[in-house]
N, C-alpha and C. Protein backbone atom coordinates (compact mmCIF):
# COMPACT_ATOMS: atom_id res chain seq x y z
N UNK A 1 95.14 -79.50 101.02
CA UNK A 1 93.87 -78.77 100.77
C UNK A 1 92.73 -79.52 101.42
N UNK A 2 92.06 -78.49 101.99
CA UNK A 2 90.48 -79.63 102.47
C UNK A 2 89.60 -79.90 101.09
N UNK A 3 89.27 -81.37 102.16
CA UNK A 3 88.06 -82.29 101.09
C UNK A 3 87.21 -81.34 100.99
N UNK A 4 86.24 -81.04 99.86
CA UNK A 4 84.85 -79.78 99.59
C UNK A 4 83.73 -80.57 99.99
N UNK A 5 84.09 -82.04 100.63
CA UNK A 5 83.14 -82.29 101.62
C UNK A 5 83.28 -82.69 103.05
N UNK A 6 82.57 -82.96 103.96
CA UNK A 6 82.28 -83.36 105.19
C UNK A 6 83.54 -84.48 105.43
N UNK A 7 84.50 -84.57 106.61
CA UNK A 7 85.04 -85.56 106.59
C UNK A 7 84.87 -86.50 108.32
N UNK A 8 84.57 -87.67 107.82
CA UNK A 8 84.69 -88.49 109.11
C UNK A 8 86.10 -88.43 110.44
N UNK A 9 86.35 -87.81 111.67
CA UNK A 9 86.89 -87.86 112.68
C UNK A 9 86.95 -89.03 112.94
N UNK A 10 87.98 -89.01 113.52
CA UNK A 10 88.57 -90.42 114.90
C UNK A 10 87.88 -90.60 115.53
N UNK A 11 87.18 -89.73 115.89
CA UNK A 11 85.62 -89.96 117.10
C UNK A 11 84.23 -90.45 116.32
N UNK A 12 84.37 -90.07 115.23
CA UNK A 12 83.37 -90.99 114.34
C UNK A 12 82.22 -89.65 113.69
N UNK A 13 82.38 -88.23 114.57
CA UNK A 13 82.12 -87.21 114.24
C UNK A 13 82.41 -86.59 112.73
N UNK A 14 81.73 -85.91 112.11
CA UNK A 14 81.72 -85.25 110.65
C UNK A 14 81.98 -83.91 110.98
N UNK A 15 83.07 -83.66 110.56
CA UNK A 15 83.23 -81.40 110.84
C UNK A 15 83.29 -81.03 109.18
N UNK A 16 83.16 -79.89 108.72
CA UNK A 16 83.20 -79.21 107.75
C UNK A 16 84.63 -78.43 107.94
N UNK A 17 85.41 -78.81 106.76
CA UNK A 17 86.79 -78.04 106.82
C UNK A 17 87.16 -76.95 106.26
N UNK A 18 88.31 -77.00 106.47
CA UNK A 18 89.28 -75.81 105.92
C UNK A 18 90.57 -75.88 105.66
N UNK A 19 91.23 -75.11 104.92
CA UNK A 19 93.04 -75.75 104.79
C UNK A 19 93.78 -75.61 105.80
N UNK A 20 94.10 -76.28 106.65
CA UNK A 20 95.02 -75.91 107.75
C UNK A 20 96.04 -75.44 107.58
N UNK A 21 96.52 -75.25 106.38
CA UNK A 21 98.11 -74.49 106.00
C UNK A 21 97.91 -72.80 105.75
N UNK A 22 96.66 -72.38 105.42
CA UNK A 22 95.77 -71.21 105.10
C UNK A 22 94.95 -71.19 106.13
N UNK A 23 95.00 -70.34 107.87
CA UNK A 23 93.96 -70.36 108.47
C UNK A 23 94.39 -69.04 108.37
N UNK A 24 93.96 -68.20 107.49
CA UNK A 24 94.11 -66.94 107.52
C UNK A 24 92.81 -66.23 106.95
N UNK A 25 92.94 -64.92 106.31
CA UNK A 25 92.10 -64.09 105.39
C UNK A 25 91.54 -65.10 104.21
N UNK A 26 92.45 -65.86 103.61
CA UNK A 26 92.28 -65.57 102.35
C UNK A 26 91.93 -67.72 102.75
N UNK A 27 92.31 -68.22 103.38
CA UNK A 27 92.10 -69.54 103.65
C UNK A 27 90.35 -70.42 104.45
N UNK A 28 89.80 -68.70 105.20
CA UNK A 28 88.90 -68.45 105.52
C UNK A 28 87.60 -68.00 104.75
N UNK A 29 88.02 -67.70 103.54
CA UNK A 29 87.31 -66.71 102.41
C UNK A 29 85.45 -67.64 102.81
N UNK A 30 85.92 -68.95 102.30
CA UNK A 30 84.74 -69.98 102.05
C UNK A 30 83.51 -69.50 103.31
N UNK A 31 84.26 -69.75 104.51
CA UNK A 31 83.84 -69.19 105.24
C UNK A 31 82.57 -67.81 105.78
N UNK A 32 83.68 -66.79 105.16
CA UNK A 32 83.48 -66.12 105.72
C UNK A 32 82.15 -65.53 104.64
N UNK A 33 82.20 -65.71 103.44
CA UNK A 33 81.46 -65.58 102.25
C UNK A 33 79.98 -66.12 102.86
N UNK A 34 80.36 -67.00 103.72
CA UNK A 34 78.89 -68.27 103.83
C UNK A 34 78.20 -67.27 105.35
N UNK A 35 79.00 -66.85 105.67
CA UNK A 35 78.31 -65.67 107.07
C UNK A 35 78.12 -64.44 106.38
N UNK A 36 78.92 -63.74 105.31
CA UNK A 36 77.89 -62.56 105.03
C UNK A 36 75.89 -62.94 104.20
N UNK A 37 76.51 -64.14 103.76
CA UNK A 37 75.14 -64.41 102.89
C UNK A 37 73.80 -64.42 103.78
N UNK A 38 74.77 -65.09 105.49
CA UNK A 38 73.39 -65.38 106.10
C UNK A 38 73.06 -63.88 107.27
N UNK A 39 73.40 -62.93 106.43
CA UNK A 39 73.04 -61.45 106.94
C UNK A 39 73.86 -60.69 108.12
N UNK A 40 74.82 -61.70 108.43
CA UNK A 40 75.92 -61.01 109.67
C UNK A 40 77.18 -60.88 108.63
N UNK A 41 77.43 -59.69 108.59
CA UNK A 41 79.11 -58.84 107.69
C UNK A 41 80.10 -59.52 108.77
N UNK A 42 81.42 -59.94 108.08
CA UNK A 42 82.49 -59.65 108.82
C UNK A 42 83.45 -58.38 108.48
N UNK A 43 83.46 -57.62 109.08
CA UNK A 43 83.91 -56.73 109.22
C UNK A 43 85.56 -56.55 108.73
N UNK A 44 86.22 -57.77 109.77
CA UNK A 44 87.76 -57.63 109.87
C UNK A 44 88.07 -59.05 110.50
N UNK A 45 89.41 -59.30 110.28
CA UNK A 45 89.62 -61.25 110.53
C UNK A 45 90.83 -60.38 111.39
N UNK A 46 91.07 -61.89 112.42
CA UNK A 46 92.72 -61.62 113.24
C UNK A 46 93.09 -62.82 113.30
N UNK A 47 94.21 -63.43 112.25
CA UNK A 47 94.26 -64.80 112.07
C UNK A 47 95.65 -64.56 111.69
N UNK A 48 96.74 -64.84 112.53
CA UNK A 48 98.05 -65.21 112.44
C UNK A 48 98.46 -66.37 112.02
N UNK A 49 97.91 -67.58 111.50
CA UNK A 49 98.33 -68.45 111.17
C UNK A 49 99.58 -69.17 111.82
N UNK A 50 99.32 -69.17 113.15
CA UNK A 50 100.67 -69.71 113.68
C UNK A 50 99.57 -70.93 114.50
N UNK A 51 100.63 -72.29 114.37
CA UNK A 51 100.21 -73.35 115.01
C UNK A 51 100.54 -73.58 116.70
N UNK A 52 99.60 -74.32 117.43
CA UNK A 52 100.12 -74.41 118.93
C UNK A 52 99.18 -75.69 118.90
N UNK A 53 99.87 -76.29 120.29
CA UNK A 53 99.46 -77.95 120.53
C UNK A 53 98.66 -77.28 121.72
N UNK A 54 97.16 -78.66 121.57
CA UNK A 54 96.16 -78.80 122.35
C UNK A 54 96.01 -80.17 122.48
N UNK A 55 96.31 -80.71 123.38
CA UNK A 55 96.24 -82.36 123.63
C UNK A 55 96.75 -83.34 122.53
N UNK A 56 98.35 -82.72 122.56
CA UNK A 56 99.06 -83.33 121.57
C UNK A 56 98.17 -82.72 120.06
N UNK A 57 97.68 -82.06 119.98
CA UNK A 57 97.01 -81.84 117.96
C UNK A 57 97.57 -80.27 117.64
N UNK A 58 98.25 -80.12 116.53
CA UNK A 58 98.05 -78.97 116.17
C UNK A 58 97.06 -78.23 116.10
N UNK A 59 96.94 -77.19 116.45
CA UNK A 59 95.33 -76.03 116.24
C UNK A 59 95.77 -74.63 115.95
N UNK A 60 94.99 -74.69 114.77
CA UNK A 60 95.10 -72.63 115.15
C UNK A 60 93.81 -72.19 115.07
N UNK A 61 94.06 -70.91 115.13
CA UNK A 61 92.72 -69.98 115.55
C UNK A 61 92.37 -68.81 115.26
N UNK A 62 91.54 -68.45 114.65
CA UNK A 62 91.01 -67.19 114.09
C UNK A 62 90.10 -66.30 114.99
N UNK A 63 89.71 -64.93 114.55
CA UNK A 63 89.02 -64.37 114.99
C UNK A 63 88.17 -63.45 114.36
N UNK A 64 87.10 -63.75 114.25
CA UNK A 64 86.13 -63.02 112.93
C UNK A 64 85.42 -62.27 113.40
N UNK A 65 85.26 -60.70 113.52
CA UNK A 65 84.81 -59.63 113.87
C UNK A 65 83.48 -58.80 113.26
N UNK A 66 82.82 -58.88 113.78
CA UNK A 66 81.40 -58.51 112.74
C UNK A 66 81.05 -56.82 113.19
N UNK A 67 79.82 -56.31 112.60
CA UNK A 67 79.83 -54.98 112.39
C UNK A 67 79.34 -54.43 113.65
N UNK A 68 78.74 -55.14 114.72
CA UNK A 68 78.33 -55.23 115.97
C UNK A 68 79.42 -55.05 116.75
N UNK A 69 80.65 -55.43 116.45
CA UNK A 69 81.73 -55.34 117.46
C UNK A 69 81.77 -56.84 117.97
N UNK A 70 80.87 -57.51 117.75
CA UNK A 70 80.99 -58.93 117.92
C UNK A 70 81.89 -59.71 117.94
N UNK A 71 82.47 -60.98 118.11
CA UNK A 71 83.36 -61.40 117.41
C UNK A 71 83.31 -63.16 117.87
N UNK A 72 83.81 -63.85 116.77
CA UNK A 72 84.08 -65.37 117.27
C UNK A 72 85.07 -66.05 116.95
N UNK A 73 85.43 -66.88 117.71
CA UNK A 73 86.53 -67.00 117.74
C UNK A 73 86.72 -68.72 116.89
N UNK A 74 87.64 -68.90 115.50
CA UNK A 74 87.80 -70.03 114.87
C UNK A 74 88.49 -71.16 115.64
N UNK A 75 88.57 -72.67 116.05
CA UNK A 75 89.54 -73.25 116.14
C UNK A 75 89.57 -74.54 115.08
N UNK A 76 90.58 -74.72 114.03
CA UNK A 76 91.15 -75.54 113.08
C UNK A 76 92.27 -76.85 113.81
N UNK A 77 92.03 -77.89 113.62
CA UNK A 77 92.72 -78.77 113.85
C UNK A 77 93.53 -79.16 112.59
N UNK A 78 94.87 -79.64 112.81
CA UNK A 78 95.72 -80.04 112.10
C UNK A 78 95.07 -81.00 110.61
N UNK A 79 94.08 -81.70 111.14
CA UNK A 79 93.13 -82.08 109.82
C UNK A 79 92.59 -81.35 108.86
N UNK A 80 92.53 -79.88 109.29
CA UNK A 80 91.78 -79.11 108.76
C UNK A 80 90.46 -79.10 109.20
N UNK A 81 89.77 -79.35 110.25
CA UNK A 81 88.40 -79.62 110.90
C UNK A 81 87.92 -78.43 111.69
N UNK A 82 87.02 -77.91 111.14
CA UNK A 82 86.34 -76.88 112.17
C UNK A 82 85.95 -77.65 113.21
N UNK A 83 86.64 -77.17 115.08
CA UNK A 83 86.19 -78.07 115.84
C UNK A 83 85.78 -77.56 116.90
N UNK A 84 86.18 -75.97 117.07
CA UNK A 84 85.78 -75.15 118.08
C UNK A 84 85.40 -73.74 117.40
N UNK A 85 84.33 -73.35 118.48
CA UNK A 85 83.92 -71.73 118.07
C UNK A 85 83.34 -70.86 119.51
N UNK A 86 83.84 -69.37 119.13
CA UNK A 86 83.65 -69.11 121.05
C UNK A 86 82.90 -67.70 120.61
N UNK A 87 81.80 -67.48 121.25
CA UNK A 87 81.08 -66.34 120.58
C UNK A 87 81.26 -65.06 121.99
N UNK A 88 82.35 -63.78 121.37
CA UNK A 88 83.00 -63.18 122.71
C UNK A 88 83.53 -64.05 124.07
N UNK A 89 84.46 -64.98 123.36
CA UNK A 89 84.94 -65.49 124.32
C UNK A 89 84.22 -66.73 124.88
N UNK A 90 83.06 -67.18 124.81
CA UNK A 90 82.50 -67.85 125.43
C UNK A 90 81.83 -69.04 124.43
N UNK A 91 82.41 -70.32 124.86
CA UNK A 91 82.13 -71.34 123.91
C UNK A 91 80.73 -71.43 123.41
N UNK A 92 80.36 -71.53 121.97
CA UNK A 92 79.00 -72.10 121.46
C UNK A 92 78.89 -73.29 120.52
N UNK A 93 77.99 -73.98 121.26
CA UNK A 93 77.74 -74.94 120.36
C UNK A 93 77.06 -74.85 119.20
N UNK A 94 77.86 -75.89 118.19
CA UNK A 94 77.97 -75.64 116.47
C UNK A 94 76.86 -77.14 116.47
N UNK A 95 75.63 -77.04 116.15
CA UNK A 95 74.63 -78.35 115.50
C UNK A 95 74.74 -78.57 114.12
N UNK A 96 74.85 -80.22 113.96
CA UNK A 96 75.58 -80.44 112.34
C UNK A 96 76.47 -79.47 111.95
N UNK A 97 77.63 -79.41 112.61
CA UNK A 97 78.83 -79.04 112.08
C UNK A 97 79.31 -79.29 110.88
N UNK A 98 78.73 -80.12 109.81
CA UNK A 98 79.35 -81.36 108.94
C UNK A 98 79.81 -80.13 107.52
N UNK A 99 79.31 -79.47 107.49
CA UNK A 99 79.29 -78.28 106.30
C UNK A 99 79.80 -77.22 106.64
N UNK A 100 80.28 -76.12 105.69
CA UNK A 100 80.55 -74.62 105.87
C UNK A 100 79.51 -74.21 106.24
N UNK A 101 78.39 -74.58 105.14
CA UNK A 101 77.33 -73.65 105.02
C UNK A 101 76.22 -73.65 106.52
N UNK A 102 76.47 -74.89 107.34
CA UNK A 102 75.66 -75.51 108.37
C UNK A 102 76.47 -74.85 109.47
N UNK A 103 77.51 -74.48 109.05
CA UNK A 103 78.78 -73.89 110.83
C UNK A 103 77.80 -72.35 109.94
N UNK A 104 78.31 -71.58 109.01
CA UNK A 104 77.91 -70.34 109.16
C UNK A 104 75.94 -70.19 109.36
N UNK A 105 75.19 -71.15 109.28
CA UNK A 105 74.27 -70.76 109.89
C UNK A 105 73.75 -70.97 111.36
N UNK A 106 74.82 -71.70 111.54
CA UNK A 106 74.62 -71.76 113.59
C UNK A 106 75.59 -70.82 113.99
N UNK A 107 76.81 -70.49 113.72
CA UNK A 107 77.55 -68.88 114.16
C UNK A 107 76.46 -67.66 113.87
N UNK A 108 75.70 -67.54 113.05
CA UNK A 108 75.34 -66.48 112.38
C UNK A 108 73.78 -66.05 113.48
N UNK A 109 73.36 -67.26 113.83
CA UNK A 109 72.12 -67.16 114.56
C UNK A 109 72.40 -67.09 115.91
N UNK A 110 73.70 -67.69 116.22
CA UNK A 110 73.94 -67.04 117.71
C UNK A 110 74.65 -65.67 118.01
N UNK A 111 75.25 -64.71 116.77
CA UNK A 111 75.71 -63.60 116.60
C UNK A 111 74.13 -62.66 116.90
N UNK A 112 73.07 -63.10 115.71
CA UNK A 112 71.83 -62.36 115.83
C UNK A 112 71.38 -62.21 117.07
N UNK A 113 71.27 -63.08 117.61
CA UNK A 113 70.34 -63.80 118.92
C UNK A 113 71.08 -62.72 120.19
N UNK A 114 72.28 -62.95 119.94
CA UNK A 114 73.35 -61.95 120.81
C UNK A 114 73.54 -60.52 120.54
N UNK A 115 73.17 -59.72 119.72
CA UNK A 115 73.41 -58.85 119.12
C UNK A 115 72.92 -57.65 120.08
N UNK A 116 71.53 -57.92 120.65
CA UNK A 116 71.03 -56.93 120.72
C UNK A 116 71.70 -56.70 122.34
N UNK A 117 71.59 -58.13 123.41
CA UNK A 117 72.49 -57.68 124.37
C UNK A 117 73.61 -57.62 124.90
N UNK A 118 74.74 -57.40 123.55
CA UNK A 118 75.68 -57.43 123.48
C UNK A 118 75.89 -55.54 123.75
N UNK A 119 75.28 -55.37 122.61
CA UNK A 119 74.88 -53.53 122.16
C UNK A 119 74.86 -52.86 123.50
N UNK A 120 73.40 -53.45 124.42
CA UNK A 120 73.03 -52.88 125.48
C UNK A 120 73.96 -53.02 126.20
N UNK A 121 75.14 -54.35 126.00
CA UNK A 121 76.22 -54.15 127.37
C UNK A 121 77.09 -52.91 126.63
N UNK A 122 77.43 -52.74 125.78
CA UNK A 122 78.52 -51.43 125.02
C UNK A 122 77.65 -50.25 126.28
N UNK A 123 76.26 -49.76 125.64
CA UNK A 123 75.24 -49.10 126.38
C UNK A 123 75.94 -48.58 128.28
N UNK A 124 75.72 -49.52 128.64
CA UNK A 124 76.11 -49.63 130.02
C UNK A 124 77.57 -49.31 130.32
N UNK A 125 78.58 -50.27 129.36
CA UNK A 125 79.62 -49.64 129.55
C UNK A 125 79.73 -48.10 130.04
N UNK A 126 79.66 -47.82 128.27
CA UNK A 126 79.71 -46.62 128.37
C UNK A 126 78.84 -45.44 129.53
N UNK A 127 77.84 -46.10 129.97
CA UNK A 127 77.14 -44.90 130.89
C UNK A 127 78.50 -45.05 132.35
N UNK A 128 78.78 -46.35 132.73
CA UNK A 128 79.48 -46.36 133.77
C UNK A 128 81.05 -45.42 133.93
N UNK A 129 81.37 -45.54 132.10
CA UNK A 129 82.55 -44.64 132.20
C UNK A 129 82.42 -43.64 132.24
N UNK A 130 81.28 -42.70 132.13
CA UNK A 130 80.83 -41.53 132.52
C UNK A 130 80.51 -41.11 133.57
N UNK A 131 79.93 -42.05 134.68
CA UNK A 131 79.42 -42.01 135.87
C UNK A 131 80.87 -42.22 136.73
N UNK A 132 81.53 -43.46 136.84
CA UNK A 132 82.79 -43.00 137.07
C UNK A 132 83.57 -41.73 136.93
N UNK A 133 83.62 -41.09 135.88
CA UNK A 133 84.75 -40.18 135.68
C UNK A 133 83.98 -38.73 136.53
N UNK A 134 82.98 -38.88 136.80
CA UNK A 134 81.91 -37.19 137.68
C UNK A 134 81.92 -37.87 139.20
N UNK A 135 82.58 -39.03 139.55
CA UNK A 135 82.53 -39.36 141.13
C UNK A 135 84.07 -39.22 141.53
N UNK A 136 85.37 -39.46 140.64
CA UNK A 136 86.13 -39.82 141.18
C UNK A 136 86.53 -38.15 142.10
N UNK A 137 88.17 -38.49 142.97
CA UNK A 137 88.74 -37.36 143.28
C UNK A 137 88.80 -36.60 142.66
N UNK A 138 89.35 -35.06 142.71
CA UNK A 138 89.40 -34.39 141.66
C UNK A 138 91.44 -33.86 141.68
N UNK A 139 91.50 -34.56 142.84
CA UNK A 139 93.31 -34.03 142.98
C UNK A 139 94.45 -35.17 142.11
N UNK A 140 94.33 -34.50 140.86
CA UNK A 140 94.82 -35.34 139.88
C UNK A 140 96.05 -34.55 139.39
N UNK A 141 97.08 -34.76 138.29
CA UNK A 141 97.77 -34.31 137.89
C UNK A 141 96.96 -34.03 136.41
N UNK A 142 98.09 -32.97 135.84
CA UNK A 142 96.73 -32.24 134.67
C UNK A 142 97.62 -33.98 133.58
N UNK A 143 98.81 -34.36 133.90
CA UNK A 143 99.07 -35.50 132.78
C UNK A 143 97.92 -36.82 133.04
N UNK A 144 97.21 -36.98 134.42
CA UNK A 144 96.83 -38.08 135.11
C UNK A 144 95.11 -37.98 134.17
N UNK A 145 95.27 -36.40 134.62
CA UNK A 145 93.67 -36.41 133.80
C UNK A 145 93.68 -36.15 132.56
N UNK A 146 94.30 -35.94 131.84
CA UNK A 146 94.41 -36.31 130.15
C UNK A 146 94.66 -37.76 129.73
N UNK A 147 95.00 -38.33 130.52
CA UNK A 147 95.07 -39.80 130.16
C UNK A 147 94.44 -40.19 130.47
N UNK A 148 93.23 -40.01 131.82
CA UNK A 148 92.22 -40.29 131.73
C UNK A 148 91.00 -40.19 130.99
N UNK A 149 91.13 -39.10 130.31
CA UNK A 149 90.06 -38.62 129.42
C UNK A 149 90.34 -39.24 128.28
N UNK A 150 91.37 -39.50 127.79
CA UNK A 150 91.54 -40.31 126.55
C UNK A 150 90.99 -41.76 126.00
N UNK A 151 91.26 -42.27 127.96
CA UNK A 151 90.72 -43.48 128.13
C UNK A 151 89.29 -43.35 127.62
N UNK A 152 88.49 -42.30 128.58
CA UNK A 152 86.74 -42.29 128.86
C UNK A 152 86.60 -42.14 126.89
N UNK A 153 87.10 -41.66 126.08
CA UNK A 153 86.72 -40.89 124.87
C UNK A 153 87.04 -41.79 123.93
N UNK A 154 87.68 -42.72 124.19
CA UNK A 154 87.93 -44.08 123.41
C UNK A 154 87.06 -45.17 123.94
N UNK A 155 86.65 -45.35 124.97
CA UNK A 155 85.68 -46.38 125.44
C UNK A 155 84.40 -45.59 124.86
N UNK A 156 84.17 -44.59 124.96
CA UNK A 156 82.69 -43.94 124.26
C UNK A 156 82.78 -44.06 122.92
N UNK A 157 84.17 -43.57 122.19
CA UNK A 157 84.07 -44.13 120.60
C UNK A 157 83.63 -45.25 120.35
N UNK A 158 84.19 -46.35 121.25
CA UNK A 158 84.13 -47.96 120.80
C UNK A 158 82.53 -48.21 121.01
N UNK A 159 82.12 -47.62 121.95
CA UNK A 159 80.28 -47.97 122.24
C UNK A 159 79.54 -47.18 121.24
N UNK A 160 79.93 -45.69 120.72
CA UNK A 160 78.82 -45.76 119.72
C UNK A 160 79.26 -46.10 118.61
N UNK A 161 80.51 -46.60 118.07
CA UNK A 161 80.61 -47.13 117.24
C UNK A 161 79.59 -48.53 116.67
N UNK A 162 79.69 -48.90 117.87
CA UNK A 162 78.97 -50.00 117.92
C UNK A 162 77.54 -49.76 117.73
N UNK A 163 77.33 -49.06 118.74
CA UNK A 163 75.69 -48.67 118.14
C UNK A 163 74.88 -48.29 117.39
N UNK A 164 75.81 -47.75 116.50
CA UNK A 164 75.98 -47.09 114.73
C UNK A 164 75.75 -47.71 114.40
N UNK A 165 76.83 -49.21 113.98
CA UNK A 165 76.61 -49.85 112.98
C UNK A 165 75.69 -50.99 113.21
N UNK A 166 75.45 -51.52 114.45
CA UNK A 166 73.93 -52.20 115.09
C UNK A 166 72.41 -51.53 113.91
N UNK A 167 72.73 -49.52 114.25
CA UNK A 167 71.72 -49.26 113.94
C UNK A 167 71.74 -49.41 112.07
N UNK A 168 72.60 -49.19 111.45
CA UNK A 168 73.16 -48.89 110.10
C UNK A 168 72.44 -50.85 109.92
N UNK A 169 72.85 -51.46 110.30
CA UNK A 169 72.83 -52.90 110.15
C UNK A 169 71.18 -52.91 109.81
N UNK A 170 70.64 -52.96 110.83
CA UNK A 170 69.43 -52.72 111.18
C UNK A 170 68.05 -51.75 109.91
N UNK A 171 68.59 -51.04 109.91
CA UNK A 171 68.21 -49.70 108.51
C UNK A 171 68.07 -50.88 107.74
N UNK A 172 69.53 -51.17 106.96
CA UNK A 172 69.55 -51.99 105.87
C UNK A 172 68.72 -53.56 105.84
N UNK A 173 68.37 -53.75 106.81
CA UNK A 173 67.79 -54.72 106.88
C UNK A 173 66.17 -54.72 106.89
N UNK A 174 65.95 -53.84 107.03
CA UNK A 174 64.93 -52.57 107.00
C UNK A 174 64.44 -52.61 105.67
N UNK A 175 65.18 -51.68 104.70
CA UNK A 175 65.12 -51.21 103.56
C UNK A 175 65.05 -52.27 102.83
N UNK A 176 65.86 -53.41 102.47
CA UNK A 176 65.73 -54.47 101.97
C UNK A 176 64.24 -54.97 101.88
N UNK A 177 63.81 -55.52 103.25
CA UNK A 177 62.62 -55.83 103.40
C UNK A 177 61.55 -54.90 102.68
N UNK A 178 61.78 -53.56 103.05
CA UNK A 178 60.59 -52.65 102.06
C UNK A 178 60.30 -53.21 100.55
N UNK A 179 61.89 -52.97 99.90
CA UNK A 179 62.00 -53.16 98.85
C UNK A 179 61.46 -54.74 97.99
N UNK A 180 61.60 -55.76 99.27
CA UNK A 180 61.12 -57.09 98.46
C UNK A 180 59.29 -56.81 98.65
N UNK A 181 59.32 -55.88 99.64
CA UNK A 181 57.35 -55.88 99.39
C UNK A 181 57.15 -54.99 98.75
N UNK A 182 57.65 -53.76 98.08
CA UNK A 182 57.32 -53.34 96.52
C UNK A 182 57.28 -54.09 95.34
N UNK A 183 58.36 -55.00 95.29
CA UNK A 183 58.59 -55.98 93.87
C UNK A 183 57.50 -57.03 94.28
N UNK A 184 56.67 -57.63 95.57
CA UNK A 184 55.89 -58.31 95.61
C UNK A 184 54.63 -57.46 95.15
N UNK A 185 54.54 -56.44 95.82
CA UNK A 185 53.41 -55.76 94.71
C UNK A 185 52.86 -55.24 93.60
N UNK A 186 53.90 -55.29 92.78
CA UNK A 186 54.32 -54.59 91.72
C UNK A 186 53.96 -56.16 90.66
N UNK A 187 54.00 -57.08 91.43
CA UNK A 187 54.21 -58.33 90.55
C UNK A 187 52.64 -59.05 90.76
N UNK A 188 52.06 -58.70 91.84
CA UNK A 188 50.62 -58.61 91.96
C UNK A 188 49.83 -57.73 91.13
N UNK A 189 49.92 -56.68 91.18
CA UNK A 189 49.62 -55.99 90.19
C UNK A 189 49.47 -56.34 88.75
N UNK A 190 50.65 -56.63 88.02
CA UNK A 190 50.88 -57.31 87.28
C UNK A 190 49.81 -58.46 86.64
N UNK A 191 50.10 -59.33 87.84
CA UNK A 191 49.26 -60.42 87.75
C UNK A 191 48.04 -59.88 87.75
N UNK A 192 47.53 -59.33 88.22
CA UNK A 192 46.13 -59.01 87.97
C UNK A 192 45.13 -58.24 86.84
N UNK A 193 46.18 -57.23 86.44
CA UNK A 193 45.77 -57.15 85.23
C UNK A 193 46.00 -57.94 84.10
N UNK A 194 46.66 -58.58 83.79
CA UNK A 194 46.92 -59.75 83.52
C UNK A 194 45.52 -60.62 82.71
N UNK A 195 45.22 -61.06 84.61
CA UNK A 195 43.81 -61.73 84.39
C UNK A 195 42.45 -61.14 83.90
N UNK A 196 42.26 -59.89 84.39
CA UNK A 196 41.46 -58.84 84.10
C UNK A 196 41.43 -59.30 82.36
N UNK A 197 42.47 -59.08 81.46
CA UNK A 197 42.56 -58.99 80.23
C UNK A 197 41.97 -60.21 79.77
N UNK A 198 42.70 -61.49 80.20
CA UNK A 198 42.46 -62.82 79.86
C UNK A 198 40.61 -62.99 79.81
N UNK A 199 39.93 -62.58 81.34
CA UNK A 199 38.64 -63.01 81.44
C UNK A 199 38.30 -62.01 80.07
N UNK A 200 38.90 -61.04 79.92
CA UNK A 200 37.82 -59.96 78.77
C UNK A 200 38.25 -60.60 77.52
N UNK A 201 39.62 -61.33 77.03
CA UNK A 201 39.46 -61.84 76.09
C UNK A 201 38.63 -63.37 75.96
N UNK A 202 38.12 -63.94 76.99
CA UNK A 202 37.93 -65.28 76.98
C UNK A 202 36.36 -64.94 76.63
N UNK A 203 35.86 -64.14 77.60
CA UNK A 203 34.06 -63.93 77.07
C UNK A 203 33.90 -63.17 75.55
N UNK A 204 35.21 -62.21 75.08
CA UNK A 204 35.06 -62.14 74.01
C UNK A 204 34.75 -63.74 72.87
N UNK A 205 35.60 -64.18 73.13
CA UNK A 205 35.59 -65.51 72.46
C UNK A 205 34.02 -66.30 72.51
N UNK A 206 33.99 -66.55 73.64
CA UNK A 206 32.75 -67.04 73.72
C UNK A 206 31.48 -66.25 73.32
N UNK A 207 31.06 -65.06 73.39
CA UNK A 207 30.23 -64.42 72.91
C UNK A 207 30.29 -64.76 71.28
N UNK A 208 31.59 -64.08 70.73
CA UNK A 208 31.60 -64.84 69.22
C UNK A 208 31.16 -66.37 68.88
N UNK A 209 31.48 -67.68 69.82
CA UNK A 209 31.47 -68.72 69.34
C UNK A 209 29.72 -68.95 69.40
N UNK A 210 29.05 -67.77 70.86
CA UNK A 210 27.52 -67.98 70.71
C UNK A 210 26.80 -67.65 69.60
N UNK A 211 27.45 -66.30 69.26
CA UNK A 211 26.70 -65.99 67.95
C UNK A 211 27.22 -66.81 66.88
């Protein structure tokens, strides 16, 4: 089982762990709990729990999928050490790694940060598979062009899927915010009549103590 704190590396480095015998759903939970809090959902995990050697060390590797279509990629060392993370493939650096809570707020801010031109590449995709499919030949077989169209109609699902839940994401993040500046006003309010009362009982007082 991992230490529930920070543990010192061979390199003299501190990573924040995990059970290396559990790099799955349910071994990830800690995890993944600590990235919905900081406002990015995971959606869906792809974590086979199977081990492979990287410079002589056991490692495995996860893949955590967010509502963006996003995704990053876990790597666990045989210690149990969070030691790698690849945001679509492409390595990002983790600052003070030493915690869960310190890895899910540097994954979580480079998911945000990425989000929006991640979307716009879905965007593009999709216009190109459209623009493609009105240039090509047209001397196809009727099986050649149903399989083509299946292709174009699944790459367009996957882009507005994406753009859905970007926008759905977005709403809710939205609405939330409304909602904490009603309960801030509502509590102003409050407070103010409040005081209103206090000053009318306090000069009451004093008027009595004049007379």
């Amino acid at each position: 089982m991992p230490n529930s704190h920070s543990l010192h590396s061979s390199n003299g480095q501190k990573y924040a762990q995990l059970d290396f015998a559990q790099v799955n759903e349910k071994g990830l939970k800690p995890l993944i709990d600590a990235l919905n809090k900081q406002g990015v959902t995971v959606e869906n995990v792809d974590a086979s729990n199977r081990a492979a050697k990287k410079d002589g060390v056991g490692v495995k590797e996860a893949v955590l999928r967010f509502q963006d279509q996003q995704q990053v990629t876990v790597r666990v060392n045989d210690s149990g050490d969070l030691i790698g993370f690849k945001l679509n493939g492409k390595a990002i650096p983790i600052q003070q790694a030493d915690t869960i809570a310190k890895v899910a707020t540097s994954i979580s801010g480079a998911v945000k940060q990425n989000s929006q031109k991640f979307t716009d590449g879905l965007a593009k995709k999709a216009a190109r598979v459209i623009d493609t499919s009105n240039t090509k030949a047209a001397v196809k077989s009727n099986v050649q062009r149903l399989k083509e169209a299946k292709s174009r109609r699944d790459a367009l699902s996957t882009s507005v899927q994406g753009l859905t839940d970007t926008n759905t994401r977005l709403q809710s993040q939205n609405a939330s915010i409304t909602q904490n500046i009603d309960k801030q006003r509502t509590r102003l309010s409050t407070a103010q009549a409040l005081t209103v009362q206090l000053k009318q009982q306090l000069k009451a007082l004093e008027d009595k103590n004049a007379s």
